[in-house]
C-alpha atoms as a PDB file:
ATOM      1  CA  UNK A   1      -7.235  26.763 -23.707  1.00  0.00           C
ATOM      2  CA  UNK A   2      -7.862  23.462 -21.552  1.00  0.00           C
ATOM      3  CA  UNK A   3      -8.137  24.575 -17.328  1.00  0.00           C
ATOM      4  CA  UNK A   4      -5.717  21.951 -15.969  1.00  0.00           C
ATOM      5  CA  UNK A   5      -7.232  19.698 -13.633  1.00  0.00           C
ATOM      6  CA  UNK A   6      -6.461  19.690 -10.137  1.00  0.00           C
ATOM      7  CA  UNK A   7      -4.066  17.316  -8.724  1.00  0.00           C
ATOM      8  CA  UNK A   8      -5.889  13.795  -6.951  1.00  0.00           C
ATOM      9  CA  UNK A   9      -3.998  15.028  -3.959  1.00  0.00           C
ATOM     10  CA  UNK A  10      -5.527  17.817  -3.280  1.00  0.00           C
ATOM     11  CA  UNK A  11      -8.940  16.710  -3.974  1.00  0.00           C
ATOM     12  CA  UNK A  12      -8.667  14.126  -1.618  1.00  0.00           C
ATOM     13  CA  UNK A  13      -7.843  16.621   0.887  1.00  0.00           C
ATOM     14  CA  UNK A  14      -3.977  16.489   1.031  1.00  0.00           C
ATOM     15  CA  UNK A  15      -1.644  15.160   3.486  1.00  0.00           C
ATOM     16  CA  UNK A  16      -4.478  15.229   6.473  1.00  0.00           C
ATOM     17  CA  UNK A  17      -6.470  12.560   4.336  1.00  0.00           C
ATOM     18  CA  UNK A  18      -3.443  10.891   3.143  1.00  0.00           C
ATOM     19  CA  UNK A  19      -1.901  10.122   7.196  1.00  0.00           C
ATOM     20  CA  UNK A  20      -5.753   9.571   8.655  1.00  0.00           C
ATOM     21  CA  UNK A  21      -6.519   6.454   5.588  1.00  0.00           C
ATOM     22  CA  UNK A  22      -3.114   4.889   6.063  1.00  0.00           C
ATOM     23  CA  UNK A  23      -3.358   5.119  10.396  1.00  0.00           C
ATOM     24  CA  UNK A  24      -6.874   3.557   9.921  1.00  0.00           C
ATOM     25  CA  UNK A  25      -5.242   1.181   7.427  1.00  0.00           C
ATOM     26  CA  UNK A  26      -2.089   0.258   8.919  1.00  0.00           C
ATOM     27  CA  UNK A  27      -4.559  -0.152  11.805  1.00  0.00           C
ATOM     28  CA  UNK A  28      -6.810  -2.960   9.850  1.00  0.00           C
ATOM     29  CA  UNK A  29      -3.196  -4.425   8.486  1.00  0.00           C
ATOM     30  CA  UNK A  30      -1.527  -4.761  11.863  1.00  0.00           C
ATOM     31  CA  UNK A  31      -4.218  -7.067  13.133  1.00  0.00           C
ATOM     32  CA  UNK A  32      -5.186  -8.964  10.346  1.00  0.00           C
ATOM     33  CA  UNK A  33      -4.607 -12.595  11.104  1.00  0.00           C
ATOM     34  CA  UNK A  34      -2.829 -13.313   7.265  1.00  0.00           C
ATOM     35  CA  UNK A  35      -1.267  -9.656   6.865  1.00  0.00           C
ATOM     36  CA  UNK A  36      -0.277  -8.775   9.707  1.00  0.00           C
ATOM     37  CA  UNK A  37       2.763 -11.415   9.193  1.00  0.00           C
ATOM     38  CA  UNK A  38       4.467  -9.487   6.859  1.00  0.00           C
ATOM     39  CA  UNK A  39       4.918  -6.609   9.314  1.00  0.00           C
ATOM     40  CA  UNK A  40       6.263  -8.067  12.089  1.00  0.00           C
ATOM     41  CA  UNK A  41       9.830  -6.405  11.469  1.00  0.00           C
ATOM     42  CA  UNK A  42       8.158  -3.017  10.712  1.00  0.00           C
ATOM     43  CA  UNK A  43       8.658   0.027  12.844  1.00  0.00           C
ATOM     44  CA  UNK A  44       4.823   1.318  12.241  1.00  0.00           C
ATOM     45  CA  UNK A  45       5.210   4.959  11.920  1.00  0.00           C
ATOM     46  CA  UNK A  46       7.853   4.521   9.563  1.00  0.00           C
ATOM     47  CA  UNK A  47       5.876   2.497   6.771  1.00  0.00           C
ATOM     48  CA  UNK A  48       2.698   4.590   7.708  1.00  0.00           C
ATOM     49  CA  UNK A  49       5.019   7.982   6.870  1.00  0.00           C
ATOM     50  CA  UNK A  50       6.528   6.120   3.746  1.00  0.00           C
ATOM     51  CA  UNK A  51       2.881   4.991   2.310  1.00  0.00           C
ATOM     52  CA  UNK A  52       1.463   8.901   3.080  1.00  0.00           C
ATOM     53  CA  UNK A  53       5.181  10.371   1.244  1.00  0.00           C
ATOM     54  CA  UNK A  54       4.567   7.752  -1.694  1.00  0.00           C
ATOM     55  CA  UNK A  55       1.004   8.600  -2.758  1.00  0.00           C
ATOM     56  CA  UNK A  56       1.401  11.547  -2.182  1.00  0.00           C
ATOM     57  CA  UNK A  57       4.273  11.960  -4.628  1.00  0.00           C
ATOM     58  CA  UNK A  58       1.835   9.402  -6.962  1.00  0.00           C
ATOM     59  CA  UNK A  59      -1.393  11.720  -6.474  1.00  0.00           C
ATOM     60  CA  UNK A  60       0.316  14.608  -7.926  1.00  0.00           C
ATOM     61  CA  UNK A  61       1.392  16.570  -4.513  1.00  0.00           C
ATOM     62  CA  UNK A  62       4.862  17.775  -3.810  1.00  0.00           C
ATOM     63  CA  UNK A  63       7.558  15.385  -4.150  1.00  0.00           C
ATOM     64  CA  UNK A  64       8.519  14.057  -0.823  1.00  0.00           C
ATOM     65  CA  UNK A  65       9.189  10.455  -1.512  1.00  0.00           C
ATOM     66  CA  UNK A  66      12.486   9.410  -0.776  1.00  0.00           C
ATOM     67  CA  UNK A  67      12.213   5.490  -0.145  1.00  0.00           C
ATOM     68  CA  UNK A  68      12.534   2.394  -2.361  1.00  0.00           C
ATOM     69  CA  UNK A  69       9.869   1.544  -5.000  1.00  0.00           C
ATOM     70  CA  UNK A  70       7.090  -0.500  -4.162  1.00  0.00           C
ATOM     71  CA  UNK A  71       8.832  -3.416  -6.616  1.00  0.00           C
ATOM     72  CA  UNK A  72      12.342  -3.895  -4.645  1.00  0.00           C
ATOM     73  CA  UNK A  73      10.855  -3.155  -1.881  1.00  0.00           C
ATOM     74  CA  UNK A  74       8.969  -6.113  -1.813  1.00  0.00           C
ATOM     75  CA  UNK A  75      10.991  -8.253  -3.672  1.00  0.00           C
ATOM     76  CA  UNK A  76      11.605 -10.801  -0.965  1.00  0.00           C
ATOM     77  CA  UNK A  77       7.990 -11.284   0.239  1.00  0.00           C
ATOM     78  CA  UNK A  78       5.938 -13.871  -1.821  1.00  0.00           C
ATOM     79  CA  UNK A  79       2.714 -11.428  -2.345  1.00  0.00           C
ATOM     80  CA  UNK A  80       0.229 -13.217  -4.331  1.00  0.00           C
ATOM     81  CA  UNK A  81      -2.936 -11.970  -6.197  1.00  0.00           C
ATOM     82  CA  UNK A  82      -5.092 -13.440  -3.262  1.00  0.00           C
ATOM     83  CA  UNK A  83      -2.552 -11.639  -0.444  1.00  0.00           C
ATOM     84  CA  UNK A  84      -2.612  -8.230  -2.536  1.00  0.00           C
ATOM     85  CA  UNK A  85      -6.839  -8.369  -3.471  1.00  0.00           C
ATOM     86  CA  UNK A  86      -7.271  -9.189   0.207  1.00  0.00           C
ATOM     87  CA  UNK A  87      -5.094  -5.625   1.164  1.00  0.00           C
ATOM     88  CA  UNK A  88      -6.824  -3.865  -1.800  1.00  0.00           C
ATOM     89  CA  UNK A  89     -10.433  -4.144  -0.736  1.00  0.00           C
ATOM     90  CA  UNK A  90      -9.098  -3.020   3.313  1.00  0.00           C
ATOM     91  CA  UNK A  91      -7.752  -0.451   1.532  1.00  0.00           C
ATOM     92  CA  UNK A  92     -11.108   0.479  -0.457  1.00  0.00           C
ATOM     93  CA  UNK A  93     -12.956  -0.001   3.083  1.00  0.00           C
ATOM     94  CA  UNK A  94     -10.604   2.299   4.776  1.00  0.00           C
ATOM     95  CA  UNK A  95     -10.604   5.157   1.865  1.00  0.00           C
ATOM     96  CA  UNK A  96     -13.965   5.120   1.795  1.00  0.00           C
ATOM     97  CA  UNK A  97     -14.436   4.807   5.755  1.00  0.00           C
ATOM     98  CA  UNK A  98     -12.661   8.003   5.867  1.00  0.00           C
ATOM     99  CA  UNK A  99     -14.892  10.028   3.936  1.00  0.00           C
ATOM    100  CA  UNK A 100     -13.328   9.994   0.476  1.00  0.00           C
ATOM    101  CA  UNK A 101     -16.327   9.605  -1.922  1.00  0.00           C
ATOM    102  CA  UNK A 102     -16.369   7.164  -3.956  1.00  0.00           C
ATOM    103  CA  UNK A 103     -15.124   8.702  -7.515  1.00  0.00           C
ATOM    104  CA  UNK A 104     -12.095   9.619  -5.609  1.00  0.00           C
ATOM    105  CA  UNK A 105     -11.696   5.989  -4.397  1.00  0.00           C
ATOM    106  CA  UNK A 106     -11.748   4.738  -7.644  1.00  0.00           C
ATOM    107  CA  UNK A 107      -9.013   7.176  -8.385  1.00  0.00           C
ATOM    108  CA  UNK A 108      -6.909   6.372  -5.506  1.00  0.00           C
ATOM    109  CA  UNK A 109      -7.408   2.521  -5.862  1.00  0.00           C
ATOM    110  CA  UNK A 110      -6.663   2.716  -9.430  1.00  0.00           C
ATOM    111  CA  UNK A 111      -2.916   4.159  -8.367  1.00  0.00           C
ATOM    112  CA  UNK A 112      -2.934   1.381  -6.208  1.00  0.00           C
ATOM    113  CA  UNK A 113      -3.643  -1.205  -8.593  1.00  0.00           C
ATOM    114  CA  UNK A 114      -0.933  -0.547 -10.953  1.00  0.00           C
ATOM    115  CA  UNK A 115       1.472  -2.105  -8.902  1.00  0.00           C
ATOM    116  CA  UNK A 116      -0.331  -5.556  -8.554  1.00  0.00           C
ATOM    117  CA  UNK A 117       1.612  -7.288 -11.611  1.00  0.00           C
ATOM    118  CA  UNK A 118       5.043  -6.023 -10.829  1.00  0.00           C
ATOM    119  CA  UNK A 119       4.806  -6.974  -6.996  1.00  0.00           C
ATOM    120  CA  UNK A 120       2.421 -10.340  -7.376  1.00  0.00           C
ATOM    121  CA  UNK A 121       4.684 -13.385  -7.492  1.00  0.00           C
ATOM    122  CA  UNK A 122       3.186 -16.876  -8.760  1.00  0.00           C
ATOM    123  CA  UNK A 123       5.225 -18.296  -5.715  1.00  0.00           C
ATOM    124  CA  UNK A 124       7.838 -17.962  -3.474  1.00  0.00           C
ATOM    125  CA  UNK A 125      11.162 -19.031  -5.979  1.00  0.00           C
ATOM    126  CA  UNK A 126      10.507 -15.602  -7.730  1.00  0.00           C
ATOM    127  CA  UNK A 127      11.362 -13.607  -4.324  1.00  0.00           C
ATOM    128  CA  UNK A 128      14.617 -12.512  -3.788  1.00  0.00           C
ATOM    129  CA  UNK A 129      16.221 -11.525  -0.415  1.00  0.00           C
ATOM    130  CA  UNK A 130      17.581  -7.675  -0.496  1.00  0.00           C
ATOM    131  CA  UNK A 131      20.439  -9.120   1.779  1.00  0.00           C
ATOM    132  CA  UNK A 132      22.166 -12.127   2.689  1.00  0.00           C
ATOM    133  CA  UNK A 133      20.721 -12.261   5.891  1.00  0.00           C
ATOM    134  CA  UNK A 134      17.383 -10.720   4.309  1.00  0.00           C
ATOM    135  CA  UNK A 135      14.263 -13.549   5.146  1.00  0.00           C
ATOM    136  CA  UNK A 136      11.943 -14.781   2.165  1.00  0.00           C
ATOM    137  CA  UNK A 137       8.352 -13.717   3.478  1.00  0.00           C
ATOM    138  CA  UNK A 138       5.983 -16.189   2.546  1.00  0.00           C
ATOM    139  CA  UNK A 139       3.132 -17.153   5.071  1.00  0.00           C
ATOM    140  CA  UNK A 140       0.426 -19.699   4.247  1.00  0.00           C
ATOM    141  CA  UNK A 141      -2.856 -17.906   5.166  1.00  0.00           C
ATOM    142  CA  UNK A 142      -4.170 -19.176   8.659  1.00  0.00           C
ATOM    143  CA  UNK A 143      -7.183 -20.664   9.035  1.00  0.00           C
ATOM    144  CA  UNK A 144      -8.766 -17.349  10.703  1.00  0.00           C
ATOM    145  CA  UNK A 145      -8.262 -15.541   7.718  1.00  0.00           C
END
């Protein structure tokens, strides 16, 4: 009979690994010249809880997710490849800053990846507001970027 494997979750450490990569994260995000834009509406400890409940619903822990999908979530911000890549290798930095070894990374960053095509847009006409007085995010990266 096959052992099952244990969850990415808890080989990662759990929820205390989980909240310290997304504070160091949300950190990096917050003052990033380009990314820091699409935030600027965002109570902090709310998207950092969200993030932690998300993956760790997606990593195989406990079910504790209870907000929107990453896809209509983000409907109305125009996230390119370049704007997503850019938040994917912060995010590798920070994972792996935080003592996660690197097969793990890969593990983690591979969850992460799978939502690049269905929240990428080619350019801003395919974002949608979520409400009529929702704003289209779309910020041309600044110079200091």
């Amino acid at each position: 009979m096959k052992e099952k494997k244990e969850s990415l979750f808890k080989r990662i450490g759990g929820r205390k690994t989980l909240q310290k990569v997304h504070k160091l994260f949300y950190d990096k995000l917050f003052l990033h010249p380009w990314l820091k834009l699409f935030f600027q509406d965002t109570f902090r400890p709310q998207i950092e809880n969200q993030q932690t409940d998300f993956m760790t619903n997606a990593m195989g822990g406990f079910i504790l997710f209870v907000g929107k999908p990453p896809i209509p979530t983000h409907i109305n911000m125009n996230i390119t490849t370049e704007i997503f890549d850019l938040r994917h290798n912060i995010l590798k930095e920070t994972i792996l800053e935080c003592g996660v070894n690197d097969k793990l990374a890969k593990e983690w960053l591979k969850i992460d990846y799978a939502f690049r095509a269905a929240i990428c847009k080619k350019d801003v006409s395919e974002c949608i507001k979520k409400h009529d007085n929702d704003k289209i995010l779309d910020f041309k990266k600044p110079l200091n970027a």
